[in-house]
Protein backbone atom coordinates (compact mmCIF):
# COMPACT_ATOMS: atom_id res chain seq x y z
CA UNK A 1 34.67 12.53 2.69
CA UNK A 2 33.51 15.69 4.25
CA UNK A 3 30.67 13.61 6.65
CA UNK A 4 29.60 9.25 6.44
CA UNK A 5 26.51 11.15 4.42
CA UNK A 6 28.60 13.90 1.86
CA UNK A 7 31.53 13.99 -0.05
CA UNK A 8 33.82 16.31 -2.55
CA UNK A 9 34.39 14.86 -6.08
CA UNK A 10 37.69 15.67 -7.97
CA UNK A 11 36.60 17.22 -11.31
CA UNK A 12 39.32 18.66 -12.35
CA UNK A 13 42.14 21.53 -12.25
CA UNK A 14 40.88 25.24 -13.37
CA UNK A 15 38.21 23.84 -14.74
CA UNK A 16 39.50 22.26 -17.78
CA UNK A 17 42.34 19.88 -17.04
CA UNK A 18 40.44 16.12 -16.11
CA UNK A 19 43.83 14.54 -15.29
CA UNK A 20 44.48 14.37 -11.47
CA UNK A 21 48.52 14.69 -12.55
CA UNK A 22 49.50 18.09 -14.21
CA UNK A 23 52.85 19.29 -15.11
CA UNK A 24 53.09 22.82 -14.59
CA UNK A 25 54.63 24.85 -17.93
CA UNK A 26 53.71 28.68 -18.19
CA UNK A 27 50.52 27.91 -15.48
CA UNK A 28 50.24 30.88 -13.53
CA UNK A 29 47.53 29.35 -10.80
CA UNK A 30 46.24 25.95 -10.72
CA UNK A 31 42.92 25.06 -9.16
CA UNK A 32 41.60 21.60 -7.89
CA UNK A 33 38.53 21.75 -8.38
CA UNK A 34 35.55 19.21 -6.47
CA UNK A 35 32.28 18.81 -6.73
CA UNK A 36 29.87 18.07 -3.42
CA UNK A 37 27.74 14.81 -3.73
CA UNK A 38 25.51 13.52 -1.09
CA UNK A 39 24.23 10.32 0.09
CA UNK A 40 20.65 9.63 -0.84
CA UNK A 41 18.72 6.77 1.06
CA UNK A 42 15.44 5.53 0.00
CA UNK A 43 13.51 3.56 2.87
CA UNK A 44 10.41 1.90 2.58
CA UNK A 45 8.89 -1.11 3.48
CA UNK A 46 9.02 -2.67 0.20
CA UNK A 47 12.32 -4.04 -0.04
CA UNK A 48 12.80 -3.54 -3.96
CA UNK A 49 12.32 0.07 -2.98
CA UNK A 50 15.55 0.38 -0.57
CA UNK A 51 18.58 1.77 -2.08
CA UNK A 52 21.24 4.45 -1.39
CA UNK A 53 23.28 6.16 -3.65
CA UNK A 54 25.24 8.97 -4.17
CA UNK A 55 24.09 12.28 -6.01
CA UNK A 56 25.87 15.59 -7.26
CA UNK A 57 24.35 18.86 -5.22
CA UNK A 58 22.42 20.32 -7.56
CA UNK A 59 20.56 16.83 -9.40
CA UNK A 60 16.83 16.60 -9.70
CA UNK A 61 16.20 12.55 -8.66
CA UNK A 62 13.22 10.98 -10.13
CA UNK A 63 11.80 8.85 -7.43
CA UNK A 64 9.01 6.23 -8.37
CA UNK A 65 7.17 3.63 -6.55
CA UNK A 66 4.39 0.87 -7.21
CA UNK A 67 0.77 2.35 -6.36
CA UNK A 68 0.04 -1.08 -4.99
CA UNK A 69 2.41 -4.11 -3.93
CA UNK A 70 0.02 -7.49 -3.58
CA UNK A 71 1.97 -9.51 -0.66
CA UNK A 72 -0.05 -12.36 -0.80
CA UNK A 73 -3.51 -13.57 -1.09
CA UNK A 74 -5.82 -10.97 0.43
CA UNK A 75 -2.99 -8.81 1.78
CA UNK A 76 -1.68 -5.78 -0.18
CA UNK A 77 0.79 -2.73 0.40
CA UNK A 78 -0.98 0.40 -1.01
CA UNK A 79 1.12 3.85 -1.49
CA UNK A 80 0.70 6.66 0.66
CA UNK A 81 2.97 9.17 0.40
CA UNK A 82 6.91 10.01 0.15
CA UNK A 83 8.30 11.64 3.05
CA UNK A 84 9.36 14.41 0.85
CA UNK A 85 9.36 15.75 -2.54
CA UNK A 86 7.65 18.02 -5.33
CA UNK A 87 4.69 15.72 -5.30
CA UNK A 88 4.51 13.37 -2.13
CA UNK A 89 1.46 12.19 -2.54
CA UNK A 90 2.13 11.14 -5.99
CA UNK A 91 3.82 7.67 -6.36
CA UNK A 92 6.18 9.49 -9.31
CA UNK A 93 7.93 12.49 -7.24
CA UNK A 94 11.07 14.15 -7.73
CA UNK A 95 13.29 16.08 -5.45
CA UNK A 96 15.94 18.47 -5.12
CA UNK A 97 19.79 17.19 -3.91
CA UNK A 98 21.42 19.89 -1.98
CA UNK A 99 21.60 18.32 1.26
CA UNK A 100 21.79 14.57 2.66
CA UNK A 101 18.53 12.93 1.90
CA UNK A 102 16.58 10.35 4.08
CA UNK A 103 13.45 9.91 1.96
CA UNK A 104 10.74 7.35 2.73
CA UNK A 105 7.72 5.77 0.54
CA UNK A 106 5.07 5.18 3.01
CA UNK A 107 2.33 1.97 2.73
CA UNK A 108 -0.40 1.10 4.41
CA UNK A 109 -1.36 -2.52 4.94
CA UNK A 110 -4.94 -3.66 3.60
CA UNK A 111 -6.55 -6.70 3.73
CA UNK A 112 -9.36 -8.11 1.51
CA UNK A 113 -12.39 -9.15 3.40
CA UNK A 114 -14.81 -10.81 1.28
CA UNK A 115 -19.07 -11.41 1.66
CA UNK A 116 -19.41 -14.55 -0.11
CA UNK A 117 -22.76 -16.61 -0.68
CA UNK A 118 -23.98 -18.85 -3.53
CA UNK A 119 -27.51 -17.27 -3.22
CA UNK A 120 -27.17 -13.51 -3.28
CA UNK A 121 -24.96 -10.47 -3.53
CA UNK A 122 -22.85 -9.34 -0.67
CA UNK A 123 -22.39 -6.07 -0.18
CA UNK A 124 -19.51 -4.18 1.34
CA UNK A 125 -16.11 -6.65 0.19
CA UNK A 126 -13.61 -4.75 -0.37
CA UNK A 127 -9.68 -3.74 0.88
CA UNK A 128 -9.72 -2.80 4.40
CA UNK A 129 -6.93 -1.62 6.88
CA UNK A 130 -6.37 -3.28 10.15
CA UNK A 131 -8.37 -2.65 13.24
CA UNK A 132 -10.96 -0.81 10.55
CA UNK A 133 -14.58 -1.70 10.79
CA UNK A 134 -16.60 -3.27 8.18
CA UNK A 135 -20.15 -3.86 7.45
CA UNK A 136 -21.69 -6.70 5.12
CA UNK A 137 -25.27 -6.74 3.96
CA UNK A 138 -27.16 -9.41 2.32
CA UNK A 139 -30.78 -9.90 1.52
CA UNK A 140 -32.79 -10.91 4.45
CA UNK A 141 -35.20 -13.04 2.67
CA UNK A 142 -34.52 -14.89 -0.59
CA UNK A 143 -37.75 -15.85 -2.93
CA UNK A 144 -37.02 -19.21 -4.43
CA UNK A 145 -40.25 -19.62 -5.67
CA UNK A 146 -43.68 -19.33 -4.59
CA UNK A 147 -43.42 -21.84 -2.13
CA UNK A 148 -39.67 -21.88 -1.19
CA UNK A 149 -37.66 -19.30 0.67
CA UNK A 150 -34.29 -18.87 2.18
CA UNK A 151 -33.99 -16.80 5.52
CA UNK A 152 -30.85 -15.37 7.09
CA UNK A 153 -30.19 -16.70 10.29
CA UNK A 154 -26.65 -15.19 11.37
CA UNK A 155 -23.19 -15.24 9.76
CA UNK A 156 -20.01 -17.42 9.55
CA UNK A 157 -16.59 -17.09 8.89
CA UNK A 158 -15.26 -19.46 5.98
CA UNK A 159 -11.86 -18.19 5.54
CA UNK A 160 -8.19 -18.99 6.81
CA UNK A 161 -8.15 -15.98 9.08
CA UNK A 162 -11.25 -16.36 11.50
CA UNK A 163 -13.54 -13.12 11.76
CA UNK A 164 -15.21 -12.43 14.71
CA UNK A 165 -18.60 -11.02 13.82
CA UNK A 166 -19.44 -8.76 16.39
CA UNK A 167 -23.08 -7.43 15.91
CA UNK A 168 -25.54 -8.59 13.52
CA UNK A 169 -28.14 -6.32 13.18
CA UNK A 170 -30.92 -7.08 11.04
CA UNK A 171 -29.33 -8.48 7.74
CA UNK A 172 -26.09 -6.34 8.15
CA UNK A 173 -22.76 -7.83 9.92
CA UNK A 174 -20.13 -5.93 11.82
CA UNK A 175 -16.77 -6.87 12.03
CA UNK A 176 -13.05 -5.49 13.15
CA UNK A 177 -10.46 -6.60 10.39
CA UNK A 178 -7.40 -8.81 11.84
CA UNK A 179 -6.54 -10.05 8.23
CA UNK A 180 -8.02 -11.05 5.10
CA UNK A 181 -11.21 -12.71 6.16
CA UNK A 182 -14.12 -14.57 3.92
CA UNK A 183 -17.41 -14.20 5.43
CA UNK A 184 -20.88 -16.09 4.70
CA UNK A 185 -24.35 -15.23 5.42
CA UNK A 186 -26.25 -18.27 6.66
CA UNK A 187 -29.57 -18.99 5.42
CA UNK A 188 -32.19 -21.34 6.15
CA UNK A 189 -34.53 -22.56 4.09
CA UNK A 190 -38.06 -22.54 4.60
CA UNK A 191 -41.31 -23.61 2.94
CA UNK A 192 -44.74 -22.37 2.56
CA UNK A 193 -47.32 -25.01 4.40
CA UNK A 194 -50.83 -24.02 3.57
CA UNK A 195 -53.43 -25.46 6.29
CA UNK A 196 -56.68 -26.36 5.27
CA UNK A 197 -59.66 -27.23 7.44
CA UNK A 198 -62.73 -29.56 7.08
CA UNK A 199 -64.88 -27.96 4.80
């Protein structure tokens, strides 16, 4: 061991003889000859990912990583980038070995926040990041028939990790993400009363 992160390899003597003992009959000059390796970690914060290992100066290493890791229900890891590499913003890179390598495959953490309601599209679910802000937008006013309407009043949060909604404005809700959330408009329903007077 040259360093804790690089090493010499015995290959051989002159190049040719593999056996570490060598008698010497008409050998004029005998060589040892070594090989330098290095220690390659891979850090991430996928666990599968971690690994070290050693590689001979001069090796290409194929490095690959999943695109996107699903933790659990509404929470994903999604690649980023490698800390180094041909392609680093590629989740298949490859690099060069000539030195000790510390190489990292970044993630962000995203949460699903869903807009959820039996009576009309939600729009703006979708995988968020932490501390990002999201808006949700659902119709206003829902026809039911001629007589029959539904109205939205406000918004609720239906899911395990409680939302704060922050600003409603109109028919579109504002919120910060702390973690997967589920989100429902609420509507009221309404009828049409026609009046008539004496005739």
């Amino acid at each position: 061991y040259v360093d804790v992160d690089a090493r010499l390899r015995f290959v051989g003597w002159n190049w040719t003889l593999r056996d570490p003992c060598v008698t010497l009959r008409n050998v004029k000059v005998l060589v040892a000859v070594y090989k330098a390796e290095y220690l390659v970690v891979i850090d991430s914060e996928l666990e599968n990912l971690r690994r070290s290992f050693w590689v001979e100066e001069g090796t290409v290493v194929e490095l690959v990583a999943p695109s996107v890791h699903y933790e659990s229900d509404g929470v994903r890891l999604r690649f980023v980038r490698w800390s180094l590499g041909e392609n680093p913003f590629n989740s298949s890179n490859r690099v060069y070995v000539s030195r000790p390598l510390r190489i990292e495959a970044v993630y962000v953490r995203e949460y699903y926040v869903q807009g959820a309601s039996p009576y009309a599209v939600v729009n703006g679910s979708g995988w968020y990041r932490l501390g990002q802000t999201v808006l949700l937008s659902a119709p206003s006013e829902i026809l039911l028939s001629e007589g029959e309407r539904l109205v939205l009043t406000g918004w609720e949060s239906v899911g395990s990790v409680p939302a704060i909604v922050s600003r409603v404005v109109s028919n579109v809700a504002v919120l910060e993400v702390r973690g997967p959330h589920v989100i429902r408009p609420v509507y009221e329903r309404q009828y049409r009363v026609v009046l008539a007077g004496p005739k």
